[in-house]
Protein backbone atom coordinates (compact mmCIF):
# COMPACT_ATOMS: atom_id res chain seq x y z
CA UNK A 1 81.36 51.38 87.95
CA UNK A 2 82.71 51.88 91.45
CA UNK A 3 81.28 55.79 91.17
CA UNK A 4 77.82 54.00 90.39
CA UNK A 5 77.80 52.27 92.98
CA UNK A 6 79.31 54.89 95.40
CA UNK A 7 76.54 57.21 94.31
CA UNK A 8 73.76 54.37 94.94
CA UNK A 9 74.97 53.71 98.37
CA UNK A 10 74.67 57.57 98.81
CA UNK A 11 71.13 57.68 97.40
CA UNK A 12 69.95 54.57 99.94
CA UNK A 13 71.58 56.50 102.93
CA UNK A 14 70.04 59.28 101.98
CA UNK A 15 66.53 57.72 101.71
CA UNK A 16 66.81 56.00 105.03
CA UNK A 17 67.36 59.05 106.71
CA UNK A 18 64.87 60.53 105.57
CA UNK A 19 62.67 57.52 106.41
CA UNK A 20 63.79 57.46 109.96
CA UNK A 21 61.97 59.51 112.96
CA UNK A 22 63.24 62.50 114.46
CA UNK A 23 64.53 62.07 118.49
CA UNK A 24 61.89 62.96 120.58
CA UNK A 25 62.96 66.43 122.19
CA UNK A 26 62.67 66.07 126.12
CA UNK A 27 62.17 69.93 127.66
CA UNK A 28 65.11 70.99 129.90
CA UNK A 29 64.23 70.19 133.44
CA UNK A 30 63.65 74.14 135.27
CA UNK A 31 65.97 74.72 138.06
CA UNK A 32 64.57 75.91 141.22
CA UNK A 33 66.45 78.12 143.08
CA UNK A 34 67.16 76.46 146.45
CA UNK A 35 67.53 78.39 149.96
CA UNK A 36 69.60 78.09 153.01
CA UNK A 37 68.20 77.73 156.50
CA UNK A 38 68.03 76.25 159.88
CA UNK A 39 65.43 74.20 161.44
CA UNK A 40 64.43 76.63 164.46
CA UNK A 41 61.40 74.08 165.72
CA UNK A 42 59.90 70.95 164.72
CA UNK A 43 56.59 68.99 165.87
CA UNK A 44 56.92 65.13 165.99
CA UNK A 45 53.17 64.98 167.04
CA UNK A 46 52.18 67.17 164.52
CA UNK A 47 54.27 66.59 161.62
CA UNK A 48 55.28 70.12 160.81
CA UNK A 49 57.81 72.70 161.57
CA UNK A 50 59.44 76.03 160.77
CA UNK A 51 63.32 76.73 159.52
CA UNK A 52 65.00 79.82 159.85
CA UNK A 53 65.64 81.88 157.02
CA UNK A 54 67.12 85.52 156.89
CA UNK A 55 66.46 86.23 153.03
CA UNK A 56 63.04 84.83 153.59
CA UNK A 57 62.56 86.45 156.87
CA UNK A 58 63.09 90.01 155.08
CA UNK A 59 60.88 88.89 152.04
CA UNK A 60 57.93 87.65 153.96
CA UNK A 61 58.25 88.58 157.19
CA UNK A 62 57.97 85.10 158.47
CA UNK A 63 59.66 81.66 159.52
CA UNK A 64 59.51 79.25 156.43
CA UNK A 65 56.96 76.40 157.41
CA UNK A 66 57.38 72.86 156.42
CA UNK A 67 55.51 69.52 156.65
CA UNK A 68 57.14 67.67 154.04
CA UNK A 69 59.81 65.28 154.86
CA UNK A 70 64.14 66.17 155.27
CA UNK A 71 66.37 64.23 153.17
CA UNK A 72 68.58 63.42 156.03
CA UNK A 73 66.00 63.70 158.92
CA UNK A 74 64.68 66.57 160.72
CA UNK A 75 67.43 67.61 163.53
CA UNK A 76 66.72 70.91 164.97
CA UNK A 77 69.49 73.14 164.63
CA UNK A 78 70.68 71.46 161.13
CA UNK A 79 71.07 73.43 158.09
CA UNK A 80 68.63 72.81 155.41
CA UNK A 81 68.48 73.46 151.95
CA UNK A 82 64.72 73.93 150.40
CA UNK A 83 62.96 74.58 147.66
CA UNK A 84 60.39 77.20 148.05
CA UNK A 85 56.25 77.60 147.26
CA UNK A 86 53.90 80.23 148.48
CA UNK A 87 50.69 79.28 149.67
CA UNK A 88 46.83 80.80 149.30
CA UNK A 89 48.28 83.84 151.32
CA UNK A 90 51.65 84.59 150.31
CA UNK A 91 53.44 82.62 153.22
CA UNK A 92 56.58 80.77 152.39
CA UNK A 93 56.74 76.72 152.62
CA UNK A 94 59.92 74.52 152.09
CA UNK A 95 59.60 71.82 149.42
CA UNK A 96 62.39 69.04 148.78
CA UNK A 97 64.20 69.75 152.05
CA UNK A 98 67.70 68.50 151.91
CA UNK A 99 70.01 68.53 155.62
CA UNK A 100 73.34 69.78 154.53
CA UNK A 101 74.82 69.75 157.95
CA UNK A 102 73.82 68.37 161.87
CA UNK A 103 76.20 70.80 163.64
CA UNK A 104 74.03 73.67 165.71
CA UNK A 105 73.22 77.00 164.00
CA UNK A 106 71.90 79.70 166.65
CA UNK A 107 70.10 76.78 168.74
CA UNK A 108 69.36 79.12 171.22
CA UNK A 109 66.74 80.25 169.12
CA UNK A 110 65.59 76.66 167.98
CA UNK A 111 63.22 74.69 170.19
CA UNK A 112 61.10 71.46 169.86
CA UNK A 113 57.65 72.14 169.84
CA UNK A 114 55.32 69.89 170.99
CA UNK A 115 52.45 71.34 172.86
CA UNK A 116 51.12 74.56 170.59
């Protein structure tokens, strides 16, 4: 009797896993690679600005522009961390800006731009 009923407890658990839905698989979320750079100028009036980047400096031959908002707030001088997108011509823009620290990198080189 009790392997009866051990075998019909097996059968129902069986059945109602088969009965029962898979999980719904979410995709892995892709990892951008992020960059390091300073904010070399910045245009309050304008709402855009341009960060300093040596690796992207060799690759493109070019400041990185931005006009999205820092995580942290723009400070010129601060070191930035950024996601990167190309635009219609191949020059580099900084997506999901993050300020990883306020201290001055090579300000001598960074200015505020406001009439251009």
């Amino acid at each position: 009797l009790l392997e009866f009923q051990a075998d019909a407890a097996k059968d129902r658990a069986d059945k109602g896993a088969e009965t029962q839905p898979e999980p719904e698989r979410i995709p892995a979320k892709r990892l951008e690679p992020r960059y390091m750079g300073v904010i070399k100028a910045y245009s309050n009036s304008q709402g855009f600005g341009f960060i300093l980047s040596h690796e992207l400096m060799d690759l493109h031959g070019c400041d990185v522009f931005f006009n999205h908002g820092v995580e942290g707030g723009v400070i010129i001088g601060g070191q930035v961390s950024f996601t990167l997108e190309l635009n219609n011509k191949g020059k580099p823009q900084a997506r999901n800006i993050k300020l990883e620290a306020q201290q001055s990198f090579g300000l001598a080189a960074a200015k505020e731009v406001e009439k251009e």
